[in-house]
Protein backbone atom coordinates (compact mmCIF):
# COMPACT_ATOMS: atom_id res chain seq x y z
CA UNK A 1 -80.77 -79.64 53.26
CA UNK A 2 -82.38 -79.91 49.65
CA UNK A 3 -86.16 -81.46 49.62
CA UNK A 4 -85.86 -84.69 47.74
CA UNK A 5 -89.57 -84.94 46.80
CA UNK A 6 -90.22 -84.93 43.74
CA UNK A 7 -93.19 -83.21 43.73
CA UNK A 8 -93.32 -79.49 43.09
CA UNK A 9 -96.58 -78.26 43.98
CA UNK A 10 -98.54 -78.12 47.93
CA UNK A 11 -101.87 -79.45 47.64
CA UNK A 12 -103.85 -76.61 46.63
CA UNK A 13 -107.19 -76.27 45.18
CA UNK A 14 -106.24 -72.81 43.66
CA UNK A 15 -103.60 -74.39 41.10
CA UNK A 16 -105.40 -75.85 38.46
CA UNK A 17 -107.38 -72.43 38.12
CA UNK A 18 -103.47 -70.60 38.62
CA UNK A 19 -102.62 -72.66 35.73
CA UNK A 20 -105.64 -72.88 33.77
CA UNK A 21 -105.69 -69.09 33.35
CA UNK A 22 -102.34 -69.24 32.48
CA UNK A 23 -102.64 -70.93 29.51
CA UNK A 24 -105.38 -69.03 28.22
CA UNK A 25 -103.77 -65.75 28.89
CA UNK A 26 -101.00 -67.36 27.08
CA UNK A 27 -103.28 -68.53 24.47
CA UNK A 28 -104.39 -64.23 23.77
CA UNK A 29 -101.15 -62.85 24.13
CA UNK A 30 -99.59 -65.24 21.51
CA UNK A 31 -102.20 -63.84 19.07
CA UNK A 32 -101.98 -60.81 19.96
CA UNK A 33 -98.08 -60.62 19.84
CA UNK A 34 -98.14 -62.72 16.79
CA UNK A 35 -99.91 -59.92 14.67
CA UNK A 36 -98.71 -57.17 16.77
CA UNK A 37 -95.66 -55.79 14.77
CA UNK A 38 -96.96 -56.48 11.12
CA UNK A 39 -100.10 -55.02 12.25
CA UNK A 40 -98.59 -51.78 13.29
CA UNK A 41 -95.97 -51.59 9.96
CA UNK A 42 -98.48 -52.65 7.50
CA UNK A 43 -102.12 -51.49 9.04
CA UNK A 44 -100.81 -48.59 11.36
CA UNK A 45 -97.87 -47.54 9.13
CA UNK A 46 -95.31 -46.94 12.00
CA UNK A 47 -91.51 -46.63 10.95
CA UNK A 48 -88.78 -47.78 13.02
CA UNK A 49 -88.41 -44.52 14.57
CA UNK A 50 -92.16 -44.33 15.64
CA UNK A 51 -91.93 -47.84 16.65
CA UNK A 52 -89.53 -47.04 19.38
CA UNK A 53 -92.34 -44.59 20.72
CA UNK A 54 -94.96 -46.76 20.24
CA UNK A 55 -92.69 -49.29 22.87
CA UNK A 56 -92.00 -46.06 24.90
CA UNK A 57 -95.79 -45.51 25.60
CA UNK A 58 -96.53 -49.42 25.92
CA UNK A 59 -93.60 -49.75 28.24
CA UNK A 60 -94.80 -46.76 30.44
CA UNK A 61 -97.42 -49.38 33.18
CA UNK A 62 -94.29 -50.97 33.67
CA UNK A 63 -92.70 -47.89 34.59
CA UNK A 64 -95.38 -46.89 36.84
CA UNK A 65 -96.25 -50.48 37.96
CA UNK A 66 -95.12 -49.83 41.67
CA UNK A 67 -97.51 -46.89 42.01
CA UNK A 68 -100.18 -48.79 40.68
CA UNK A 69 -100.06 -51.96 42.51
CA UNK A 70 -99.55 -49.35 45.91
CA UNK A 71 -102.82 -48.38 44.84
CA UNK A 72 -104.20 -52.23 45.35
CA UNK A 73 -102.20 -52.41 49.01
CA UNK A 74 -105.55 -53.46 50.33
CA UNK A 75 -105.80 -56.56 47.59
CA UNK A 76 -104.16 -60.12 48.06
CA UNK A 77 -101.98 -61.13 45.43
CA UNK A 78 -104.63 -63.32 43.59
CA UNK A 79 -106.92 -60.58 43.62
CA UNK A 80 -104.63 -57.92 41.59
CA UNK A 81 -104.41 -61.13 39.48
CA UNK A 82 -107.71 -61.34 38.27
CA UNK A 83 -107.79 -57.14 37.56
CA UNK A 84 -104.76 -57.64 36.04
CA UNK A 85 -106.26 -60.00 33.16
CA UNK A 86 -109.99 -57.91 33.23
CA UNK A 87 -107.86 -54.85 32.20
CA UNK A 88 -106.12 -57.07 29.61
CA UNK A 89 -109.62 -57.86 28.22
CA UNK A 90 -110.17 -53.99 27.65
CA UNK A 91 -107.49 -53.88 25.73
CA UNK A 92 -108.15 -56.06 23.44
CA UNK A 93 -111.41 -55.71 23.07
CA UNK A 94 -110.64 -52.12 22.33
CA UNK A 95 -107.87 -53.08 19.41
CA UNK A 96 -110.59 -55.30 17.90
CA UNK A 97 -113.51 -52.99 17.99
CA UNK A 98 -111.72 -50.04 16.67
CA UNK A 99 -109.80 -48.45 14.40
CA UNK A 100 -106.49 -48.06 12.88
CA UNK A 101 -105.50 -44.67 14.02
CA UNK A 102 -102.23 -44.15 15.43
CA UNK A 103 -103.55 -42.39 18.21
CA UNK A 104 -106.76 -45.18 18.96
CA UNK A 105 -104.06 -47.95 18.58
CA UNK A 106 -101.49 -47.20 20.68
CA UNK A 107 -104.23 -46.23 23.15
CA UNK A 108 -105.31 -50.00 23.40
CA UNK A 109 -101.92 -51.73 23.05
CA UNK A 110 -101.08 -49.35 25.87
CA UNK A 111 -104.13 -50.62 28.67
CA UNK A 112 -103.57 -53.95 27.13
CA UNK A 113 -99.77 -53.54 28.42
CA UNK A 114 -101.06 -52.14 31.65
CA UNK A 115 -103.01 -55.21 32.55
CA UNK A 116 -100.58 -57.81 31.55
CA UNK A 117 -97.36 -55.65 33.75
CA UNK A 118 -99.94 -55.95 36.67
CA UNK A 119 -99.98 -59.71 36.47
CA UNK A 120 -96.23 -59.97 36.09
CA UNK A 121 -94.83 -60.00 39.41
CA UNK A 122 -97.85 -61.69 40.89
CA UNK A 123 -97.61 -64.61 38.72
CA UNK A 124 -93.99 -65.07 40.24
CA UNK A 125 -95.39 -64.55 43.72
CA UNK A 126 -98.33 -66.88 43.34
CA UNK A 127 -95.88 -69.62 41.75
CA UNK A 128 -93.44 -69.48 44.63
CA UNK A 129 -96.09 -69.74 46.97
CA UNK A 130 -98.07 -72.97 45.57
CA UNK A 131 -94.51 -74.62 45.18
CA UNK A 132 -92.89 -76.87 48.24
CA UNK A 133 -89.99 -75.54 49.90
CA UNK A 134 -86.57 -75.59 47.70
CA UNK A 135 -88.93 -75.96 44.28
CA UNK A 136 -89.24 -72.26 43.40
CA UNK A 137 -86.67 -72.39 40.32
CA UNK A 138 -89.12 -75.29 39.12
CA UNK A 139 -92.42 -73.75 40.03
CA UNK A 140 -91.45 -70.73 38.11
CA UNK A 141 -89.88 -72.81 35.61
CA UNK A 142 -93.59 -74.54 35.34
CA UNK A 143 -95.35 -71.45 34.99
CA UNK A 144 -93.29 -70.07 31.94
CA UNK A 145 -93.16 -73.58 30.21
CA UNK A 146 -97.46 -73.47 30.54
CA UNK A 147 -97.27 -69.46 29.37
CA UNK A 148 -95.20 -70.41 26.33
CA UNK A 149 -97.34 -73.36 25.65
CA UNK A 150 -100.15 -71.06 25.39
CA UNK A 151 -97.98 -68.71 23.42
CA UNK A 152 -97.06 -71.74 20.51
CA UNK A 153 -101.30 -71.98 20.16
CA UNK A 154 -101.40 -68.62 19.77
CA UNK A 155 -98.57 -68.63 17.24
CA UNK A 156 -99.32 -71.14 15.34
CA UNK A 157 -103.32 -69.95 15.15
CA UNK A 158 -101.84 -66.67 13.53
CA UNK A 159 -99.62 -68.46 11.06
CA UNK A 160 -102.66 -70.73 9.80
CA UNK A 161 -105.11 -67.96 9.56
CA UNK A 162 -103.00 -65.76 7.73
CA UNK A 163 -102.28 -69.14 4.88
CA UNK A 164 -105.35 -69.67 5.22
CA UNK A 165 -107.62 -66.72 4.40
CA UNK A 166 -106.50 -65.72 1.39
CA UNK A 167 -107.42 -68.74 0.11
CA UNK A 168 -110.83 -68.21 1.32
CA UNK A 169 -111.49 -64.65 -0.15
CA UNK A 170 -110.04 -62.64 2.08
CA UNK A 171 -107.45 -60.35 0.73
CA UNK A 172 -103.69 -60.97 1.68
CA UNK A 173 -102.71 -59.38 5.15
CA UNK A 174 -105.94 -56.83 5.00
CA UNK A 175 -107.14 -55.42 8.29
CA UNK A 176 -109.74 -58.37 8.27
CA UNK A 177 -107.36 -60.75 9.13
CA UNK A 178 -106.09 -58.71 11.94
CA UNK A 179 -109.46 -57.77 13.34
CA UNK A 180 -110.36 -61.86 13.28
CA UNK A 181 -107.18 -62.40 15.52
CA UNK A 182 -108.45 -59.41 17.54
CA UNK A 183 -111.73 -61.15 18.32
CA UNK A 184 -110.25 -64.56 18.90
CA UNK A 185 -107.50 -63.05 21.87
CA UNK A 186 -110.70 -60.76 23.49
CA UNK A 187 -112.53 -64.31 23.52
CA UNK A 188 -109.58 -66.11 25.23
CA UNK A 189 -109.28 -63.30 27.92
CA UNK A 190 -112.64 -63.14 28.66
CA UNK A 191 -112.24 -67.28 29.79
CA UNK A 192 -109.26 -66.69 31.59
CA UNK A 193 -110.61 -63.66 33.47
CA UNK A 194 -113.39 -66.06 34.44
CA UNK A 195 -111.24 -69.61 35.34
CA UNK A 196 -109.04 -66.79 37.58
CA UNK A 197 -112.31 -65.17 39.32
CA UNK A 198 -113.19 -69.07 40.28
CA UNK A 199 -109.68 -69.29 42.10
CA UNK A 200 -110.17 -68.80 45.63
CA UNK A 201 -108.30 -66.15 47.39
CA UNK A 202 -106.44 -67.02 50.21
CA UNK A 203 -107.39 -63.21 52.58
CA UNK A 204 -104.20 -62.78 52.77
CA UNK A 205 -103.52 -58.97 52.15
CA UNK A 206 -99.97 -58.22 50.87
CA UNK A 207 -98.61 -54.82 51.88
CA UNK A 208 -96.93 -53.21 49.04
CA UNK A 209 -94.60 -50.17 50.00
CA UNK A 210 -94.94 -47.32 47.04
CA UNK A 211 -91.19 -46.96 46.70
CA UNK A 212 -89.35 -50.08 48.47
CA UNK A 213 -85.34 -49.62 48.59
CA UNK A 214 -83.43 -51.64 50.73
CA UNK A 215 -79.76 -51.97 50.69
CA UNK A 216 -79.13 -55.66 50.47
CA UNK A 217 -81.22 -56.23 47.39
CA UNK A 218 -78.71 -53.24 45.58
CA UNK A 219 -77.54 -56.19 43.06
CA UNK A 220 -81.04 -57.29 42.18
CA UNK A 221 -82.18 -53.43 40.87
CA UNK A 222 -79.42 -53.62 38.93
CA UNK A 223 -79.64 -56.71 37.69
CA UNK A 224 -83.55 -55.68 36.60
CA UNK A 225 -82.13 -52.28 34.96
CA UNK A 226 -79.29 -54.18 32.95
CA UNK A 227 -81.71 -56.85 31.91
CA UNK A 228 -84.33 -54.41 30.95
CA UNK A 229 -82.11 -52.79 28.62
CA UNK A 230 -80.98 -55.42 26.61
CA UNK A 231 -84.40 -57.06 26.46
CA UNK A 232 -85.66 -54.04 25.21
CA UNK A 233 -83.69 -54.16 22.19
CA UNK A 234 -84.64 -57.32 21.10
CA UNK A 235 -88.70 -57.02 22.34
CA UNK A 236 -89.18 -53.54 20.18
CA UNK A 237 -86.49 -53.97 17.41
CA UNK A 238 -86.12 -57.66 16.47
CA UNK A 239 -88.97 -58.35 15.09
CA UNK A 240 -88.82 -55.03 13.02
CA UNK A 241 -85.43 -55.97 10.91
CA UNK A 242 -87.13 -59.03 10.52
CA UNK A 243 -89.96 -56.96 8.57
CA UNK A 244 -88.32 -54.26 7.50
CA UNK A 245 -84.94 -55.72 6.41
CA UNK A 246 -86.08 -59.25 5.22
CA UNK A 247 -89.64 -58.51 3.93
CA UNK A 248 -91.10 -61.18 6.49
CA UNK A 249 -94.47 -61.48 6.16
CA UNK A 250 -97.39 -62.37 9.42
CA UNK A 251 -97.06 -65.69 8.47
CA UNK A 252 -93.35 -66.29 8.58
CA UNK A 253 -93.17 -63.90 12.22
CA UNK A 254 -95.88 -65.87 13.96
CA UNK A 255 -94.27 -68.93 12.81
CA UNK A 256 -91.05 -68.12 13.95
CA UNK A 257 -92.06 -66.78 17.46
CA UNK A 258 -94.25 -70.18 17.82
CA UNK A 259 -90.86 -71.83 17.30
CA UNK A 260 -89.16 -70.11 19.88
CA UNK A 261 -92.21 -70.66 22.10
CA UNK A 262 -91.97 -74.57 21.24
CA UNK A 263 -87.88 -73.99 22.69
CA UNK A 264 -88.63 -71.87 25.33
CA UNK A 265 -91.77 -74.96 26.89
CA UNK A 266 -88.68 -77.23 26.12
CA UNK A 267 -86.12 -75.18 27.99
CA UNK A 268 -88.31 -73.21 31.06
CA UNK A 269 -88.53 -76.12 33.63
CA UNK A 270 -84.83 -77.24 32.87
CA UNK A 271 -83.84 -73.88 33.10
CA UNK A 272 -85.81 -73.91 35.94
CA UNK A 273 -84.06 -76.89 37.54
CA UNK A 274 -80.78 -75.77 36.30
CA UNK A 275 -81.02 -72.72 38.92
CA UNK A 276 -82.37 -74.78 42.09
CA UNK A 277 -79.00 -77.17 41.62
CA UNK A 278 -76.91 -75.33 39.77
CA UNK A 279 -77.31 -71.89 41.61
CA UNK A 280 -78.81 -68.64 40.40
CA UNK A 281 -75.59 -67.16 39.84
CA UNK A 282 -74.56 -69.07 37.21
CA UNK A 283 -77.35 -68.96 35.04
CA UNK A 284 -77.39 -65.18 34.75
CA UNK A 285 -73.87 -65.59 34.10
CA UNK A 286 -74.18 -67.46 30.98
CA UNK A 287 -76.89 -66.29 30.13
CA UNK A 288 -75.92 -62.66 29.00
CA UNK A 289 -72.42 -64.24 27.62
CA UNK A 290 -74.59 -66.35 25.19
CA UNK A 291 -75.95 -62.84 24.40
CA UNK A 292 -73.29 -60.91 23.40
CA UNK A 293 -73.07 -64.01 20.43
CA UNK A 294 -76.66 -62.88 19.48
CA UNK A 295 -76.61 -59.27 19.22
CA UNK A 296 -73.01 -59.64 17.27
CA UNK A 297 -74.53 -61.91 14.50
CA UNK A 298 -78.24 -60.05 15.28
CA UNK A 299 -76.61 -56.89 13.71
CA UNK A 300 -74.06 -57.98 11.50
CA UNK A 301 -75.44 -61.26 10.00
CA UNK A 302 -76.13 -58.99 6.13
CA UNK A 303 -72.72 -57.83 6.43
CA UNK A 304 -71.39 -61.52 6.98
CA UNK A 305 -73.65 -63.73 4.61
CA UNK A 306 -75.59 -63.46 1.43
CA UNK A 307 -78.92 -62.00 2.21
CA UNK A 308 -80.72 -65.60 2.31
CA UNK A 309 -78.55 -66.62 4.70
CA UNK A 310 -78.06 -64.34 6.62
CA UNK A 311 -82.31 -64.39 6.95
CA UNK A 312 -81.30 -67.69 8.04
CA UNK A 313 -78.74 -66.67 11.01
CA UNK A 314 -81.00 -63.78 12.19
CA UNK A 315 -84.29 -66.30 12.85
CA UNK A 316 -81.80 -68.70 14.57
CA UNK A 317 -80.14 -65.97 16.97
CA UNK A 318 -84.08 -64.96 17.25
CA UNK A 319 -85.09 -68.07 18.80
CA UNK A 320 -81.79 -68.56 20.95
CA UNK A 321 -82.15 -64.91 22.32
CA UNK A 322 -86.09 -66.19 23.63
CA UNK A 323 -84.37 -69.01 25.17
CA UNK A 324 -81.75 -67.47 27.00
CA UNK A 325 -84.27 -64.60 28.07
CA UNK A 326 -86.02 -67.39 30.04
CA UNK A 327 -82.97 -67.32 32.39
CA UNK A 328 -84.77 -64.07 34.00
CA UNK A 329 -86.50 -66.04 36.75
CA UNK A 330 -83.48 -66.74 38.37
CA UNK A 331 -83.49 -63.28 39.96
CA UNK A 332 -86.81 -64.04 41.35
CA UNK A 333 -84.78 -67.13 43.55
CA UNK A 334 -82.05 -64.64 44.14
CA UNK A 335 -84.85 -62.36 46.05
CA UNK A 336 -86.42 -65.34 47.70
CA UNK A 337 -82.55 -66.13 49.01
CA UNK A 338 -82.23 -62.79 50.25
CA UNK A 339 -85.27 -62.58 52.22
CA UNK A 340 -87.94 -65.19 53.78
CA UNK A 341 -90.85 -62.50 53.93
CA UNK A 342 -93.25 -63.20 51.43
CA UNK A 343 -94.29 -59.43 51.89
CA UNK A 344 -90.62 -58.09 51.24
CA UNK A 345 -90.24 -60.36 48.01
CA UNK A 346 -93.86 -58.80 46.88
CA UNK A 347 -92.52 -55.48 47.27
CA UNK A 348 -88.99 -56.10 45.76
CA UNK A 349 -90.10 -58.30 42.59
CA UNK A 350 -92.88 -55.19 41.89
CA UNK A 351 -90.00 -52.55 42.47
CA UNK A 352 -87.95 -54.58 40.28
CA UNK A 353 -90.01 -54.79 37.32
CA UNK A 354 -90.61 -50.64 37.34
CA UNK A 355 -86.91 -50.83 37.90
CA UNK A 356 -86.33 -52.98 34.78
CA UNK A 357 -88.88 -50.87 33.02
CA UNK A 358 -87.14 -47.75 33.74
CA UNK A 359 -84.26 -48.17 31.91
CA UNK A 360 -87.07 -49.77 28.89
CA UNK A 361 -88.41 -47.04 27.91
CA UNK A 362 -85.43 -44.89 27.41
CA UNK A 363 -83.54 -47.94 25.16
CA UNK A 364 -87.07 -47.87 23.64
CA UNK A 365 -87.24 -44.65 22.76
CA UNK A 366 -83.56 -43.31 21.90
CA UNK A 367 -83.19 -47.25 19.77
CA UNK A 368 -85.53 -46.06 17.37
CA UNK A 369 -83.97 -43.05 16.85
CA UNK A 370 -80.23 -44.96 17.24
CA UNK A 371 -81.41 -47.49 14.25
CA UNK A 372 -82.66 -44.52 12.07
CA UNK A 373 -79.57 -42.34 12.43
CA UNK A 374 -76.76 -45.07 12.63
CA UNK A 375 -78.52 -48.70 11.39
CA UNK A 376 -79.19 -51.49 13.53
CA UNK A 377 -75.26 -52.35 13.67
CA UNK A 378 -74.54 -49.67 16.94
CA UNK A 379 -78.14 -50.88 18.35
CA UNK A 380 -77.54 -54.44 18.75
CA UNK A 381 -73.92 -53.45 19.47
CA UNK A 382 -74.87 -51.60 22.65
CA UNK A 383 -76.98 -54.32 23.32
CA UNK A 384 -74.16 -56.79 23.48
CA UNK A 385 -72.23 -54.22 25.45
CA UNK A 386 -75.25 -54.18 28.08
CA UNK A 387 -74.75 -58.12 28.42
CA UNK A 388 -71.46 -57.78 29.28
CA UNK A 389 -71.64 -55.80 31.51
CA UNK A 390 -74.66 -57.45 33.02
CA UNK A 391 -72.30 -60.01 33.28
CA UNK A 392 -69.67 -58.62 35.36
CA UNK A 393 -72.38 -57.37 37.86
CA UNK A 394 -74.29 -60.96 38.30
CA UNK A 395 -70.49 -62.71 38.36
CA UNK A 396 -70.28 -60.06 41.55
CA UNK A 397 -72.73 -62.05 43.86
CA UNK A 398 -71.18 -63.64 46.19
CA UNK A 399 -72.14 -67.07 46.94
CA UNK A 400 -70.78 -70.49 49.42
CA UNK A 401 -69.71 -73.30 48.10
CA UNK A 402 -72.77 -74.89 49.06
CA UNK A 403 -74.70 -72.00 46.50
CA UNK A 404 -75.93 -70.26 49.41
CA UNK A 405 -75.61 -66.00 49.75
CA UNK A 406 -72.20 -65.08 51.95
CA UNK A 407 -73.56 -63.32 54.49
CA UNK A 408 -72.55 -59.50 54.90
């Protein structure tokens, strides 16, 4: 029987410093990804080939994640937390007080990666466990809407700068501008590395297995490895036609991802809601559908329009692909529904994201070379390929009338 409280959230004492760090980690990464691929084409001079290894390297903690967090099988899930965002800090720290070598850069971006895959599947883990029974899908829904209202600060921060300091002496898109950005995200970390040190852990120890198979969650690894793929695409490559193809400037990319982080605040908690009453299934349904729409127009749009317009199309399929991307969480639920151990669901969501991440880094490093042999017409061509057939897999779940998981 569903909960008809309204609520979301158990009393806890530990959620306003949950969500508080949220927002400031939200806050840094929106600078940092605001900056990030201008920075490396215009300060770093990386092509679209190198940019796919670039990804390949800051894809690998993800990759690795389940042997590192095996490593912190003594640690409760707040605790891996809190390193998670301290490592975060290094990174940045590191991008602003150094150079722009290829080498020194990627090195950075790289640590800066690590922390921030080690928070991933503890974030959903915390979430799930502050919410009430039967408000997961809105917890979770919560928790992205706060990250991408930290993200739109961030955004929008970058955008004004970068109008802004020109005007004040500082020359157009020089590695000043960057480096202020730099210092602005290591301050931001630094509070929310505090605010999450001042959250008190529960002592309760969740056991993380260094390799965790089990045959019933079959669906959900492939669900992770599909989904990995074709967000891939769009994480390393999107932003580069954007650059590369339309000559968009710092300004005009920060803006544009602050608009699809104003969408995705919107669209997270009814997303959210959508999957506790409309079923988890049907979200990831849609979901990659709506995709195969984006890649087609992603990749074709200067074939199709005039090259103003077709500008046009590609920002607009930008900011629908970051809204439809927020239908991930439902495969979180779908765990939860499989299992009621909190320490399984640990385990599973951590062995999903290095199974996700698995499948990254080889779309990130063969799409570079894919878009510099072939164009970006076969890339995003794949990647609509990928969404169908992510499709046909999630559409393969069988579920009750009721939404519940057929047993067997």
């Amino acid at each position: 029987m569903k909960n008809k409280d309204n609520s979301i959230y158990k009393d806890s004492n530990r959620l306003k410093h949950f969500l508080s760090s949220l927002i400031l980690f939200g806050l840094a990464y929106g600078l940092l990804k605001g900056v990030q691929d201008n920075y490396l084409a215009e300060m770093v001079k990386i092509n679209e080939f190198e940019r796919g290894i670039v990804e390949f390297f800051r894809e690998l903690p993800g990759l690795l994640l389940i042997f590192i967090l095996a490593m912190m099988y003594r640690f409760s899930e707040s605790k891996v937390y809190k390193l998670g965002l301290a490592i975060a800090l290094v990174g940045s720290l590191g991008l602003f007080l150094f150079g722009t070598g290829k080498f020194i850069v990627v090195f950075f971006m790289v640590i800066f990666s690590l922390g921030e895959h080690i928070t991933m599947p503890v974030k959903s883990t915390i979430s799930m466990n502050l919410a009430k029974e039967g408000k997961s899908g809105a917890s979770l829904g919560v928790m992205n809407s706060l990250s991408e209202a930290g993200h739109i600060g961030g955004f929008l921060v970058v955008s004004i700068l970068f109008y802004l300091l020109p005007r004040f002496g500082f020359e157009k898109n020089s590695l000043a501008n960057f480096k202020i950005v730099f210092f602005i995200a290591t301050l931001l970390l630094v509070a929310a590395t505090l605010v999450a040190m001042a959250m008190k852990d529960q002592g309760v120890t969740v056991q993380r297995s260094r390799l965790y198979f089990n045959k019933k969650f079959v669906k959900f690894y492939g669900l992770e490895m599909f989904y990995g793929a074709r967000k891939q695409v769009f994480i390393t490559f999107a932003p580069y036609v954007l650059i590369l193809h339309y000559g968009a400037n710092t300004a005009i990319i920060s803006l544009l991802l602050a608009v699809s982080a104003i969408f995705g605040m919107l669209f997270a908690p009814l997303i959210g809601r959508l999957i506790d009453y409309m079923g988890y299934k049907f979200v990831m349904v849609t979901d990659t559908l709506i995709l195969v729409i984006v890649c087609i127009f992603y990749g074709f749009s200067h074939h199709f329009f005039a090259p103003n317009v077709a500008f046009i199309v590609v920002c607009v399929n930008y900011v629908l692909d970051a809204i439809i991307s927020l239908a991930s969480i439902a495969t979180s639920v779908y765990v939860q529904d499989l299992t009621p151990d909190t320490e399984e669901i640990a385990s599973t969501l951590t062995t999903g994201v290095s199974v996700n991440h698995f499948i990254s880094v080889i779309i990130a490093f063969l799409g570079g070379y894919i878009w510099k042999k072939t164009g970006i017409e076969l890339l995003f061509t794949l990647s609509a390929i990928l969404g169908i057939i992510n499709s046909i897999f999630a559409a393969s779940i069988k579920v009750n009338r009721d939404g519940t998981l057929q047993e067997g």
